[in-house]
N, C-alpha and C. Protein backbone atom coordinates (compact mmCIF):
# COMPACT_ATOMS: atom_id res chain seq x y z
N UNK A 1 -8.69 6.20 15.44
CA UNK A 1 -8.41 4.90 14.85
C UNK A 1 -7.34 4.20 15.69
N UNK A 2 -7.51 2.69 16.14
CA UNK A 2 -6.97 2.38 16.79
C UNK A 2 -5.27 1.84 16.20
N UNK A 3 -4.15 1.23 16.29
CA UNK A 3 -2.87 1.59 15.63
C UNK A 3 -3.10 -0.22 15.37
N UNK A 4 -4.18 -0.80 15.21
CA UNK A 4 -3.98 -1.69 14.29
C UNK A 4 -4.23 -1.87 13.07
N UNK A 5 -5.07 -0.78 12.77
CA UNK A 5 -5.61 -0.13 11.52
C UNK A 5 -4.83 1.54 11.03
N UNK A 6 -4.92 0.88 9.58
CA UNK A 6 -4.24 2.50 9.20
C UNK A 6 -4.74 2.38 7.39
N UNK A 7 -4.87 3.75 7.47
CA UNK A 7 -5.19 4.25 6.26
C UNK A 7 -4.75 5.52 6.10
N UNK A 8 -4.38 5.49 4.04
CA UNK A 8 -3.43 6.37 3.75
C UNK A 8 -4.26 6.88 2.72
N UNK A 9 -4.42 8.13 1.87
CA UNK A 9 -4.78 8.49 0.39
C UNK A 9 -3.73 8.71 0.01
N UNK A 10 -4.40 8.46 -1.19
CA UNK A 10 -2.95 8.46 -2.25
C UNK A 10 -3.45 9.30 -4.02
N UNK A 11 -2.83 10.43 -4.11
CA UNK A 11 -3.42 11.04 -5.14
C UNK A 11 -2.85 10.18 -6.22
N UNK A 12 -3.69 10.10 -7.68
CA UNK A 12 -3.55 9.31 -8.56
C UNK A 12 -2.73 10.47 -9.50
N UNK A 13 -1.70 10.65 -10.03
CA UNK A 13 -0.65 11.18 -10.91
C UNK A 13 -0.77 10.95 -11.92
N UNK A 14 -0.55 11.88 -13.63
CA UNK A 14 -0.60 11.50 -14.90
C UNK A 14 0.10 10.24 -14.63
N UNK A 15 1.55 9.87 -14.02
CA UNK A 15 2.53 9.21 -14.27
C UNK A 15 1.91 7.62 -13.86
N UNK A 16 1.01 8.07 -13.02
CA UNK A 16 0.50 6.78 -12.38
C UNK A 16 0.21 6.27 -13.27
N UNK A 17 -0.45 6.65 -14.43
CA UNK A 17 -1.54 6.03 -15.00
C UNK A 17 -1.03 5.49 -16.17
N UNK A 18 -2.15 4.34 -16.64
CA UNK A 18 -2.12 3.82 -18.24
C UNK A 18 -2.47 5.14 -19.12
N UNK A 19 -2.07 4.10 -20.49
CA UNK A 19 -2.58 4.93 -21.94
C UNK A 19 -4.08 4.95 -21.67
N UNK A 20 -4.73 4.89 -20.87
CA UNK A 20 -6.52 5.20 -20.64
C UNK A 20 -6.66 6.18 -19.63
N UNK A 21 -5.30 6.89 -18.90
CA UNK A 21 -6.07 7.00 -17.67
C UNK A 21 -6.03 6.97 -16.74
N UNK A 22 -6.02 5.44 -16.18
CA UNK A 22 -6.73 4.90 -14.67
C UNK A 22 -5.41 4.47 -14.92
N UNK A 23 -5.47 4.43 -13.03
CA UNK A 23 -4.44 4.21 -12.48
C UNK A 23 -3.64 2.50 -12.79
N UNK A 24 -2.27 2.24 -12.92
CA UNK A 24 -2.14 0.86 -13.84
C UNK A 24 -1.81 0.05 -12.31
N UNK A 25 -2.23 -1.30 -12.96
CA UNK A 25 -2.11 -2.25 -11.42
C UNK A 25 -0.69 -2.41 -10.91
N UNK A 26 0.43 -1.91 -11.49
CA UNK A 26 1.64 -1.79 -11.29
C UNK A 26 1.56 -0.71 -10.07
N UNK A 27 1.21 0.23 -10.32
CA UNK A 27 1.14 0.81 -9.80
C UNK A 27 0.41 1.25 -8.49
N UNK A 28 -0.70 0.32 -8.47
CA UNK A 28 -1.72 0.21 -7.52
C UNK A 28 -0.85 -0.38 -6.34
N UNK A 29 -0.31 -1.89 -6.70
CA UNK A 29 0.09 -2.72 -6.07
C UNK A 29 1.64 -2.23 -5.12
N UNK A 30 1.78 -0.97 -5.87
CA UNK A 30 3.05 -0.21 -5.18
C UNK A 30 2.11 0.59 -3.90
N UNK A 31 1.59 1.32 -3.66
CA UNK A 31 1.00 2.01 -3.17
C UNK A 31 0.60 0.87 -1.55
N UNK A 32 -0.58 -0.22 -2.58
CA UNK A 32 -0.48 -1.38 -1.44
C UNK A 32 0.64 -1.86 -0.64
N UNK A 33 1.98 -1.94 -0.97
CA UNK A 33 3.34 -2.14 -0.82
C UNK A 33 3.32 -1.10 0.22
N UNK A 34 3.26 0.25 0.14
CA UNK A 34 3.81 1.47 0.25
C UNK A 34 3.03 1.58 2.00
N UNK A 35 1.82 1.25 1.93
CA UNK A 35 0.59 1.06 3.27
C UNK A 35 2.13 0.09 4.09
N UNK A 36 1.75 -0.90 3.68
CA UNK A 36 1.97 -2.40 3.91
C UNK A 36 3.35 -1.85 5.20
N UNK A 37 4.51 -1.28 4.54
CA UNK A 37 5.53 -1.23 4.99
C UNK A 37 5.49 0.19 6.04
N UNK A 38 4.92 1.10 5.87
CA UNK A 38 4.59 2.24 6.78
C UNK A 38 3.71 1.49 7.93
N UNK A 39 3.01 0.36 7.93
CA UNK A 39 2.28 0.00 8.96
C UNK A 39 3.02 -1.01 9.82
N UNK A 40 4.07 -1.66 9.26
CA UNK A 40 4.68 -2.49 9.66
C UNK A 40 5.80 -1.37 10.43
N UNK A 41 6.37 -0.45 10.01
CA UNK A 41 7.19 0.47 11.03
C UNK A 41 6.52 0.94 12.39
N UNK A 42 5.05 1.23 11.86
CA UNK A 42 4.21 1.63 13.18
C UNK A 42 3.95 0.80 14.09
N UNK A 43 4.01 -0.05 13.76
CA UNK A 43 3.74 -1.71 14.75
C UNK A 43 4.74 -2.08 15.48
N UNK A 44 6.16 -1.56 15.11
CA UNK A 44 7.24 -2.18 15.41
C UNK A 44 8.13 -3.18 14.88
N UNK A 45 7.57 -3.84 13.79
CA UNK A 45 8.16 -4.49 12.87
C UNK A 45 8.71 -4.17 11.32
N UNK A 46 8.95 -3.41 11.39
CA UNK A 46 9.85 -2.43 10.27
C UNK A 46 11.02 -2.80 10.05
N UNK A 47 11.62 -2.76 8.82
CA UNK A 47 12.67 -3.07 8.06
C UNK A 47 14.28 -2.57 9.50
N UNK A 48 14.13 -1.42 9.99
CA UNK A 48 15.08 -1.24 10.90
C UNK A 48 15.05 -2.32 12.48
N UNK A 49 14.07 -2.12 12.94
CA UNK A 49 13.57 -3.05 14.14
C UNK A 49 13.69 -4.63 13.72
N UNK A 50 13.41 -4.86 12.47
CA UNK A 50 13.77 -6.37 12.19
C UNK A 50 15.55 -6.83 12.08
N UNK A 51 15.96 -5.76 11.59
CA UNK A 51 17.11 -6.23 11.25
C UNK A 51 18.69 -6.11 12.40
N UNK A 52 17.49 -5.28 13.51
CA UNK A 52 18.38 -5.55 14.78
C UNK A 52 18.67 -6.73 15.52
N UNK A 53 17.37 -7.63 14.81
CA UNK A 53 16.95 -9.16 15.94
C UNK A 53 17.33 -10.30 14.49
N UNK A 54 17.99 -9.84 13.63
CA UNK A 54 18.17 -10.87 12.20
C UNK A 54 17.13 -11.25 11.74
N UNK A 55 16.28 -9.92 11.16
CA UNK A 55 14.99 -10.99 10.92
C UNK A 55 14.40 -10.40 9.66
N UNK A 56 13.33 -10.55 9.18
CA UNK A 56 12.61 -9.60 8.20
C UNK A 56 11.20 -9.98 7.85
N UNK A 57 10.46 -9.42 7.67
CA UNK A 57 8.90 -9.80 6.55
C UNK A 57 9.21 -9.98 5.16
N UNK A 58 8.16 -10.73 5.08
CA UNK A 58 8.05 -10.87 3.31
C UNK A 58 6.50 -11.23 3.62
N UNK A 59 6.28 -10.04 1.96
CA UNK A 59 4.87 -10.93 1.65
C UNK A 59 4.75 -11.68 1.02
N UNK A 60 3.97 -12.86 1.31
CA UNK A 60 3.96 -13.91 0.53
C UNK A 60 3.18 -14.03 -0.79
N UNK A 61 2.00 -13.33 -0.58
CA UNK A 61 0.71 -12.75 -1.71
C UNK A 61 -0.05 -11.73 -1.39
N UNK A 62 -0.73 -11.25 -1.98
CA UNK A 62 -1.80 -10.27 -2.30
C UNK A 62 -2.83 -10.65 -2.97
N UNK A 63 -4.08 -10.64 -2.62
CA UNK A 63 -5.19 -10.39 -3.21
C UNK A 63 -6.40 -9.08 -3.65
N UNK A 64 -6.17 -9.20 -4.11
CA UNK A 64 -7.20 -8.12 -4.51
C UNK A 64 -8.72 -8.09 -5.26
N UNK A 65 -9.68 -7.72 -4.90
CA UNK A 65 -10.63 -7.75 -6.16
C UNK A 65 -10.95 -5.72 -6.42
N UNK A 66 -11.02 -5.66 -7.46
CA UNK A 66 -11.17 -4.71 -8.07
C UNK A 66 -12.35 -4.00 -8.71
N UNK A 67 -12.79 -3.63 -8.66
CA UNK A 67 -14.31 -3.30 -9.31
C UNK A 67 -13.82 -1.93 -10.71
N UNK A 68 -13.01 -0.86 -9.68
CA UNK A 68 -13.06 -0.24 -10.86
C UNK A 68 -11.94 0.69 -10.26
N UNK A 69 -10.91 1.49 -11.40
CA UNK A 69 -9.54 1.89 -10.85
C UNK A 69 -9.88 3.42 -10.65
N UNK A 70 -9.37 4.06 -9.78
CA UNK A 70 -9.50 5.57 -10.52
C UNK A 70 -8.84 6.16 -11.41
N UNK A 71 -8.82 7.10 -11.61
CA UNK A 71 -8.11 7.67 -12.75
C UNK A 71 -7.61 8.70 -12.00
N UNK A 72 -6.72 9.60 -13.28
CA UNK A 72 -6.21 10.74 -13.13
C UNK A 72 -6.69 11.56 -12.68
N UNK A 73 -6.19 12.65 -11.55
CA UNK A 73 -6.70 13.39 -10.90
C UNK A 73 -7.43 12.92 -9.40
N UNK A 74 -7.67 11.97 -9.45
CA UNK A 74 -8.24 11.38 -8.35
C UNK A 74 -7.89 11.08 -6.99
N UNK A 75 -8.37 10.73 -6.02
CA UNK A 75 -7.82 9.80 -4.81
C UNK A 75 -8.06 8.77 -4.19
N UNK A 76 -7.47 8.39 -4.26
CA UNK A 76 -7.60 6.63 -3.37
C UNK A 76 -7.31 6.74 -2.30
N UNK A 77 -8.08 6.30 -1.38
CA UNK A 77 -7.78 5.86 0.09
C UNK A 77 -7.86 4.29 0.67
N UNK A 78 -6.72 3.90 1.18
CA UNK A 78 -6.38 3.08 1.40
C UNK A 78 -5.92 2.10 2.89
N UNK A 79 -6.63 1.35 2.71
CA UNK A 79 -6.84 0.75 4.64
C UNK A 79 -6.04 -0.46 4.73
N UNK A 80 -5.60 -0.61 5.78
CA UNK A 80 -4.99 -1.76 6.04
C UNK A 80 -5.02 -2.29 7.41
N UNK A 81 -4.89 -3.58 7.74
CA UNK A 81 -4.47 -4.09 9.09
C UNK A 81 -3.80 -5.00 9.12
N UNK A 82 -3.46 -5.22 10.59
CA UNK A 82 -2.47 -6.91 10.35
C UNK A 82 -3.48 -8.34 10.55
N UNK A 83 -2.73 -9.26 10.40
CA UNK A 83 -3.76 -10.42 10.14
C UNK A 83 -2.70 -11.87 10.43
């Protein structure tokens, strides 16, 4: 895989989850977070490398569409690139 792309799994935890279960979008959206900022270190633009040159990222939004969450016990794998 080339280092503009990266993907992570992420096991789904009782703790993760709602009173149903499946994993809660709080929690999803951490994980997305969690990609987001490990890919941005690999790139070179990471919270340390930014703040040598006064600088930083922010995300501005997220989108998502969802079809269906996993649940407990499960794994998610998770892709990302820059854009």
């Amino acid at each position: 895989m080339d280092d503009r792309k990266l993907e992570k799994e992420f096991a789904v935890h009782v703790y993760d989850t709602g009173p149903d279960g499946k994993l809660s979008l709080y929690t999803l959206f951490d994980y997305l977070q969690d990609i987001a900022s490990d890919h941005a270190v690999m790139l070179g633009y990471g919270r340390d490398d930014l703040l040598q040159r006064n600088q930083f990222w922010v995300l501005s939004r997220m989108y998502a569409e969802i079809s269906k969450l996993p649940g407990w016990g499960e794994k998610l794998l998770v892709r990302t690139w820059p854009r």
